[in-house]
Protein backbone atom coordinates (compact mmCIF):
# COMPACT_ATOMS: atom_id res chain seq x y z
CA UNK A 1 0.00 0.00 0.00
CA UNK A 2 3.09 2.51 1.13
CA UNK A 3 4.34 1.86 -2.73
CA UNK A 4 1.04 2.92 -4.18
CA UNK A 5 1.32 5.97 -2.63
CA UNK A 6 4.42 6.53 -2.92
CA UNK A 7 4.14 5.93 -6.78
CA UNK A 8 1.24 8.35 -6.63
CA UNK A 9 2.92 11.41 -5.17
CA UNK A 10 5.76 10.66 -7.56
CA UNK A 11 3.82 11.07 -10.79
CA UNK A 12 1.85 14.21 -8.72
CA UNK A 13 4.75 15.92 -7.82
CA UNK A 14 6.33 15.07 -11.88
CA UNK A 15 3.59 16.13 -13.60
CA UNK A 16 1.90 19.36 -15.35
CA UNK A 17 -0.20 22.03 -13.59
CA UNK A 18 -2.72 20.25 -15.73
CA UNK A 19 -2.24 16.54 -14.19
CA UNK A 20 -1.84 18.55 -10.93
CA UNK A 21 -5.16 20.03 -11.05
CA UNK A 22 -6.95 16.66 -11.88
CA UNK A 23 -5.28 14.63 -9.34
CA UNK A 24 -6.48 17.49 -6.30
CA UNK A 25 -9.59 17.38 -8.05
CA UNK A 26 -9.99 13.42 -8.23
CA UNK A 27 -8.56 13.09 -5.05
CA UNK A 28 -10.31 15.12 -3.00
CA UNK A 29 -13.95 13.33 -4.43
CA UNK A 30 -12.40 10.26 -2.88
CA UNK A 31 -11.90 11.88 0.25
CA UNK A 32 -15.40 13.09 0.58
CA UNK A 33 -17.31 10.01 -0.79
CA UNK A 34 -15.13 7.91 2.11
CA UNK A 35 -15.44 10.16 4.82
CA UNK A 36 -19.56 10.55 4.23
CA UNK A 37 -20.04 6.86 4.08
CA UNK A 38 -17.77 6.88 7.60
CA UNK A 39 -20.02 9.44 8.92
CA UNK A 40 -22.65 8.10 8.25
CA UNK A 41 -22.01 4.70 9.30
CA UNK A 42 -20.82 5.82 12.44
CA UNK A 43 -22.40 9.06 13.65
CA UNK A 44 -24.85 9.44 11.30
CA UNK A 45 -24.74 13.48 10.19
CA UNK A 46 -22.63 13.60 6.93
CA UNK A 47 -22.97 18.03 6.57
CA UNK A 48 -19.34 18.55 6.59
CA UNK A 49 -20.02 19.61 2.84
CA UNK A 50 -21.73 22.82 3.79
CA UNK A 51 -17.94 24.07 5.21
CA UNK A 52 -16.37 23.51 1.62
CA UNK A 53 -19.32 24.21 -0.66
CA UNK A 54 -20.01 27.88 -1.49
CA UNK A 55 -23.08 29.76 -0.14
CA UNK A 56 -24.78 31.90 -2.32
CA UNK A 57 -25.64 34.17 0.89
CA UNK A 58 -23.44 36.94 1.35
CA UNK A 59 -24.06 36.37 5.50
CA UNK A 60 -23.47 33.05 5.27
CA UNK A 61 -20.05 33.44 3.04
CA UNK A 62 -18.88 35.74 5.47
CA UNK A 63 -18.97 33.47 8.16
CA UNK A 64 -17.05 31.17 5.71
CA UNK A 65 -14.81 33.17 3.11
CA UNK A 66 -12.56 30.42 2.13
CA UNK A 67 -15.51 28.66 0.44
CA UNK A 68 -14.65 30.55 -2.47
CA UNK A 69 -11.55 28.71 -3.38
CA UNK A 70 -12.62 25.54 -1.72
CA UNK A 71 -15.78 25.26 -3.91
CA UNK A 72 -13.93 24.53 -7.10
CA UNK A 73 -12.39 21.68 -6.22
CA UNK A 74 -15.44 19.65 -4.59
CA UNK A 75 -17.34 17.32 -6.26
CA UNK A 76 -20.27 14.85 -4.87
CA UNK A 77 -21.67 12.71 -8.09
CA UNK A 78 -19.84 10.53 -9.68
CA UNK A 79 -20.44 11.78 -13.25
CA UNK A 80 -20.15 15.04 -11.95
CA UNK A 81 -16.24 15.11 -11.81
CA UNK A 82 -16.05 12.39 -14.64
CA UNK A 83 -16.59 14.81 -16.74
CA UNK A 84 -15.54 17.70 -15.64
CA UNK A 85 -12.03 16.32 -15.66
CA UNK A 86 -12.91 15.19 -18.93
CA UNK A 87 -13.18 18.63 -20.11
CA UNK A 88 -10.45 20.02 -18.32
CA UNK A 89 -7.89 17.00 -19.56
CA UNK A 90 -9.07 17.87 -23.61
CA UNK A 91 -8.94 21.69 -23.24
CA UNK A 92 -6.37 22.20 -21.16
CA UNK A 93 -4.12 20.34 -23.51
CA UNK A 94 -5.44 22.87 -26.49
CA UNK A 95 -4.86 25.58 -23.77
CA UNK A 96 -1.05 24.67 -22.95
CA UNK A 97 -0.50 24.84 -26.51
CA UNK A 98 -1.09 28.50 -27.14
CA UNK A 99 0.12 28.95 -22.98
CA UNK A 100 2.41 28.31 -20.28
CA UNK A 101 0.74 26.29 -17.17
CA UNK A 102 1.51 29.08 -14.77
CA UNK A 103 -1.15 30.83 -16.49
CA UNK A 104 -3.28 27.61 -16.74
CA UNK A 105 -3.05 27.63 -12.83
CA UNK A 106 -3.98 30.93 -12.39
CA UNK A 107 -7.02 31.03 -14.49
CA UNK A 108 -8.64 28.17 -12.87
CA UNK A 109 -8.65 29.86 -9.78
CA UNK A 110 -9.87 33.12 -11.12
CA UNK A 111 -12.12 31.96 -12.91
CA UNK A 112 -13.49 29.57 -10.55
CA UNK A 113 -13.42 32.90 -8.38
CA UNK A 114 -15.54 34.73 -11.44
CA UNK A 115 -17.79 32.11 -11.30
CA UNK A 116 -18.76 32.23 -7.21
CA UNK A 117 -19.08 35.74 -7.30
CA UNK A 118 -21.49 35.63 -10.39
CA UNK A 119 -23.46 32.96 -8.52
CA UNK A 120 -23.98 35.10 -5.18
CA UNK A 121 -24.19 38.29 -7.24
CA UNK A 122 -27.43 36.71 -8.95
CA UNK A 123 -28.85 35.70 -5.79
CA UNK A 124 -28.99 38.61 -4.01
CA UNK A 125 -30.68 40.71 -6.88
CA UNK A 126 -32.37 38.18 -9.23
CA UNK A 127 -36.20 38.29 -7.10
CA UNK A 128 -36.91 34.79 -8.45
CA UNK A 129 -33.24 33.46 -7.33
CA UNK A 130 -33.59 35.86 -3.85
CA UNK A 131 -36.38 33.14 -2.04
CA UNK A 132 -33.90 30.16 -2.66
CA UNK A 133 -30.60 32.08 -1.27
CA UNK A 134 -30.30 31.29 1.92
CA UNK A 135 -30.16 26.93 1.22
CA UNK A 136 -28.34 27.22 -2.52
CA UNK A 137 -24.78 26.08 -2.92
CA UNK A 138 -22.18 26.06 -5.04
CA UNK A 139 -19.71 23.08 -6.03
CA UNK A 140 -17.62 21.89 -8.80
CA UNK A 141 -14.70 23.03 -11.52
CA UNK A 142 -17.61 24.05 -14.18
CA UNK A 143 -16.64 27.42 -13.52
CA UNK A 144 -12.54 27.27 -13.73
CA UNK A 145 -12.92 24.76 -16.78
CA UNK A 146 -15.27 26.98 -18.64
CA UNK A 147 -12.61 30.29 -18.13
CA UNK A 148 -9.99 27.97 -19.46
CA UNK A 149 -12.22 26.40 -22.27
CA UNK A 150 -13.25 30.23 -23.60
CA UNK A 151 -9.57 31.97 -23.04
CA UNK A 152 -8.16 29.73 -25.65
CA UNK A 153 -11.43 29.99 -28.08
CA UNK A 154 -11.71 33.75 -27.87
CA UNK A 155 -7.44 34.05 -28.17
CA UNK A 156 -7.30 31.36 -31.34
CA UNK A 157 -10.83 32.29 -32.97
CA UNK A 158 -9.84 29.76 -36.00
CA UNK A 159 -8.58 26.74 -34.15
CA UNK A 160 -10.71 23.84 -34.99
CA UNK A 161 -11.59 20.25 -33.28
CA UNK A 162 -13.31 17.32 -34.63
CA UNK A 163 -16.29 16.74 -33.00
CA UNK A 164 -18.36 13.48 -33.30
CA UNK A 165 -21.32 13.67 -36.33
CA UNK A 166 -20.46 16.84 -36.87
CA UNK A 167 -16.61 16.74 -38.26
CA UNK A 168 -14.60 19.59 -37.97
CA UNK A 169 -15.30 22.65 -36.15
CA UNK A 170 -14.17 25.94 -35.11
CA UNK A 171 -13.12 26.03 -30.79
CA UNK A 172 -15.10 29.74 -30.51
CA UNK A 173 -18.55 27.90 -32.25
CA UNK A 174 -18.25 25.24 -29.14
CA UNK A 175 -18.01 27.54 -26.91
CA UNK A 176 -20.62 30.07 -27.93
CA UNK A 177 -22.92 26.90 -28.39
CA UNK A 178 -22.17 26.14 -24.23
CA UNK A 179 -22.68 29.65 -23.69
CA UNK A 180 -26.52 29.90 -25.11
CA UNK A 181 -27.29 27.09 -23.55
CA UNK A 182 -26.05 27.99 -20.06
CA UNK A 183 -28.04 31.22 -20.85
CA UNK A 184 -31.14 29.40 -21.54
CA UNK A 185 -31.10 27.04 -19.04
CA UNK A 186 -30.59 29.74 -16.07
CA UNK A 187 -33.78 29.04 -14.59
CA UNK A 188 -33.46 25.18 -14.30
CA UNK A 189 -32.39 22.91 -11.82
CA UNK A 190 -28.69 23.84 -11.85
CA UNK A 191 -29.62 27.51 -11.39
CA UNK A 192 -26.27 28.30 -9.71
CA UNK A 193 -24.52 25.91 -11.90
CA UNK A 194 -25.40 27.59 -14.96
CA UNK A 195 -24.21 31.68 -13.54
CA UNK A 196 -20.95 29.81 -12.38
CA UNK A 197 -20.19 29.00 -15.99
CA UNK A 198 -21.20 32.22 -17.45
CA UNK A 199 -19.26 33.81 -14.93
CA UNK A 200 -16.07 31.83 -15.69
CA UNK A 201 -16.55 32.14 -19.37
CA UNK A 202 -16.53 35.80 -18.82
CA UNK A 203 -13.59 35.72 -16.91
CA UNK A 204 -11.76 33.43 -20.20
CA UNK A 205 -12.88 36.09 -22.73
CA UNK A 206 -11.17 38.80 -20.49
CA UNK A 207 -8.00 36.77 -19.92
CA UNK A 208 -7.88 36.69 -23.66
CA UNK A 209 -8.55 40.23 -24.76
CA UNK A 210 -6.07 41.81 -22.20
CA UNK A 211 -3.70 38.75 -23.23
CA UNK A 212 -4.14 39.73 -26.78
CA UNK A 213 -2.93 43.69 -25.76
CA UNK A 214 0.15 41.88 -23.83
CA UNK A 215 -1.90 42.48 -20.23
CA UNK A 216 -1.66 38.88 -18.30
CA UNK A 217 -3.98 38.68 -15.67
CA UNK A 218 -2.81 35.99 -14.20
CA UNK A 219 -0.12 37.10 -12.85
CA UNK A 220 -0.85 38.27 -9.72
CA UNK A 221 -2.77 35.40 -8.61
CA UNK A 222 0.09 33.25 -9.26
CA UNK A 223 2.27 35.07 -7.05
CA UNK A 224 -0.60 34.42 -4.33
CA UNK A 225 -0.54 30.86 -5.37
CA UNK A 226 3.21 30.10 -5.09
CA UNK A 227 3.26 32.09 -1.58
CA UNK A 228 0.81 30.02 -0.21
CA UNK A 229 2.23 26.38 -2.11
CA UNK A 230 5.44 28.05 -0.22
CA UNK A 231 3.98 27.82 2.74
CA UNK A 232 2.52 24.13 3.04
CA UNK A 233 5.24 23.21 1.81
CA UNK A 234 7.54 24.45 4.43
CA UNK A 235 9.65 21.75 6.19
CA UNK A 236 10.33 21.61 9.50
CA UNK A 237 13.06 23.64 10.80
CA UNK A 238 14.87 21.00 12.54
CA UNK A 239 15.37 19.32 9.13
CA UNK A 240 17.88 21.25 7.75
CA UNK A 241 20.04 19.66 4.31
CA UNK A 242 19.26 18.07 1.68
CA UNK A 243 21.42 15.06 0.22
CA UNK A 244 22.51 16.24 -2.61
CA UNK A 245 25.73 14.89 -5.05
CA UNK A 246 25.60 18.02 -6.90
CA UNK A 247 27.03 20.22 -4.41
CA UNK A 248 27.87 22.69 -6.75
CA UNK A 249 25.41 23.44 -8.26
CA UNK A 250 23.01 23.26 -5.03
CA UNK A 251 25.18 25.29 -2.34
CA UNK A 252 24.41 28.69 -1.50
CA UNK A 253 27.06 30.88 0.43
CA UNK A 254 29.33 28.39 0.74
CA UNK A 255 27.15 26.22 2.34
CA UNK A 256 24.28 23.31 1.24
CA UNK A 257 20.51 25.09 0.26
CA UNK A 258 17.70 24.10 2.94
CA UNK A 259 14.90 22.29 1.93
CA UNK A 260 13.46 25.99 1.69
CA UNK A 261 15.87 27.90 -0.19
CA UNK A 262 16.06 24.83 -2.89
CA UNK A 263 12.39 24.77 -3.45
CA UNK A 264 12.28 28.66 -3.50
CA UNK A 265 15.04 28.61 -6.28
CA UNK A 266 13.27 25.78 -8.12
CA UNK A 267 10.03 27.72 -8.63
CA UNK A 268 11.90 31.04 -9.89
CA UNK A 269 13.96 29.45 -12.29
CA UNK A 270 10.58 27.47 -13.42
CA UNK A 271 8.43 30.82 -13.68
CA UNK A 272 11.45 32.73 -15.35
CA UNK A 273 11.70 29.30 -18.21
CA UNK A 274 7.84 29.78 -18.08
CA UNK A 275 8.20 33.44 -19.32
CA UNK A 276 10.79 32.98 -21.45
CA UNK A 277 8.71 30.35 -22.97
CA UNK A 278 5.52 32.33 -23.24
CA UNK A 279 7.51 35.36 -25.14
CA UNK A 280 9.19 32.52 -27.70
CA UNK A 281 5.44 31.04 -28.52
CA UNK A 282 4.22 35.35 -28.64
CA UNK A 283 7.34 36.76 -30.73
CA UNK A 284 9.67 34.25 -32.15
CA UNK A 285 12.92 32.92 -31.43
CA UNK A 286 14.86 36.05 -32.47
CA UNK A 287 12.70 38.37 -29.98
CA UNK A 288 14.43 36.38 -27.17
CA UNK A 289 17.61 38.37 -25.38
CA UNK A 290 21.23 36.26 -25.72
CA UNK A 291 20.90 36.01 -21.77
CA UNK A 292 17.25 34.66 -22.37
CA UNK A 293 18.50 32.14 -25.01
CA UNK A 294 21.20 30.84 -22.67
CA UNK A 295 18.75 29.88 -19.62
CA UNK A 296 16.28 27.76 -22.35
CA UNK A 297 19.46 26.20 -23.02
CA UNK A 298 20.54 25.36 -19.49
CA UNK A 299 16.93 24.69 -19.23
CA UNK A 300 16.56 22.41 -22.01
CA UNK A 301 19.97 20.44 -20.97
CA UNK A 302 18.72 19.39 -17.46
């Protein structure tokens, strides 16, 4: 059992932002579906979801603000997360081909974060929504997929996918399509469902346009998101070096890196290659700085 977990944190910790995001997702439904049969079986009250789900009562979120990021990782029905990772697996590979998955990472959070706010917006002012707003929630990556599936249709308006019966067609028609019909299903049974997505596609189209004028919104909330991966991440201060046989390369002042300073390093030199990256895909190979050109070639040699 040790070794399947052990093989499991290795391929986490090895792969994308993309594989990243789908393994939290994945397994924190296993989590939940364990720990309500548990409850259940044992003390029978199972509510725990109400403390990770978001509210769509502004009194009730303020009692509970980090439901806002929790939210977007939750998922109770099977087919629920099936395919929502479905969806983020196909279009997050288009997405990483136009960007970097620093970006990736950042939209799903905003836009999971444009979605919420959509959702509690509409139920404090929408008088049909108003009467259900005190016992409506909010859960699922709808929100964070649809922000990544409508930031690469809105940025590469020609790209084209084969879809089944209908052949070949154009990203932006697929997503307008999921669009109208979030629209005209508003009033249905996945009320909050449906604002999530139309706030998260909102929240693509914007990444895009400002994108487009060389304005990357995502910026800033990665900065948030490495301070706090920073954080959990934080070993204990008793354990101090790291076994490593490249010395060289790995001391610092004379002296082996912590745990801390190596991981810090690690994640700049990624984000720098990730930038570096991003300009070479924007402007070209000869756009990149000789000093820019050597570190994707100490990059690409490691």
């Amino acid at each position: 059992m040790g070794d399947i977990f052990t093989e499991i944190n290795r391929r986490f910790n090895a792969g994308s932002i993309l594989a990243k995001y789908i393994y939290i997702n994945v397994g924190i439904f296993i989590i939940i579906r364990l720990a309500i049969i548990i409850m259940r079986l044992f003390i029978k009250d199972a509510s725990f979801l109400e403390y990770i789900q978001m509210p769509s009562s502004w009194s009730l979120l303020a009692y509970r603000p980090w439901t806002i990021f929790t939210y977007m990782f939750v998922h109770f029905d099977f087919l629920h997360i099936l395919f929502n990772m479905l969806w983020l697996y196909w279009f997050g590979k288009i997405f990483l081909m136009f960007f970097n998955g620093r970006q990736l990472g950042g939209l799903y959070v905003l836009g999971g974060i444009a979605g919420g706010l959509l959702f509690v917006i509409s139920y404090q002012i929408f008088p049909f929504l108003r009467q259900f707003s005190e016992n409506s929630f909010l859960i699922g990556a709808s929100a964070s997929i649809m922000a990544i599936v409508f930031a690469v249709s809105f940025y590469q308006k020609d790209y084209t996918i084969n879809l089944l019966l209908l052949g070949r067609v154009k990203l932006i028609y697929l997503a307008i399509g999921v669009f109208l019909l979030d629209i005209i299903a508003i009033t249905s049974e996945n009320t909050g469902g449906h604002i999530a997505h139309i706030g998260g596609s909102l929240l693509g189209i914007f990444f895009a346009s400002r994108y487009q004028k060389g304005k990357d919104i995502t910026n800033f909330m990665n900065r948030i998101i490495d301070k706090f991966v920073n954080l959990i991440t934080r070993k204990p201060s008793f354990k101090v070096y790291r076994k490593e046989t490249h010395n060289a390369r790995n001391r610092k002042n004379g002296r082996v890196e912590t745990d801390d300073e190596y991981r810090r390093r690690k994640n700049n030199e990624n984000r720098i290659i990730d930038e570096i990256l991003d300009k070479l895909k924007r402007s070209g190979y000869g756009s990149l700085s000789t000093e820019e050109k050597k570190k994707l070639f100490d990059a690409s040699r490691q």
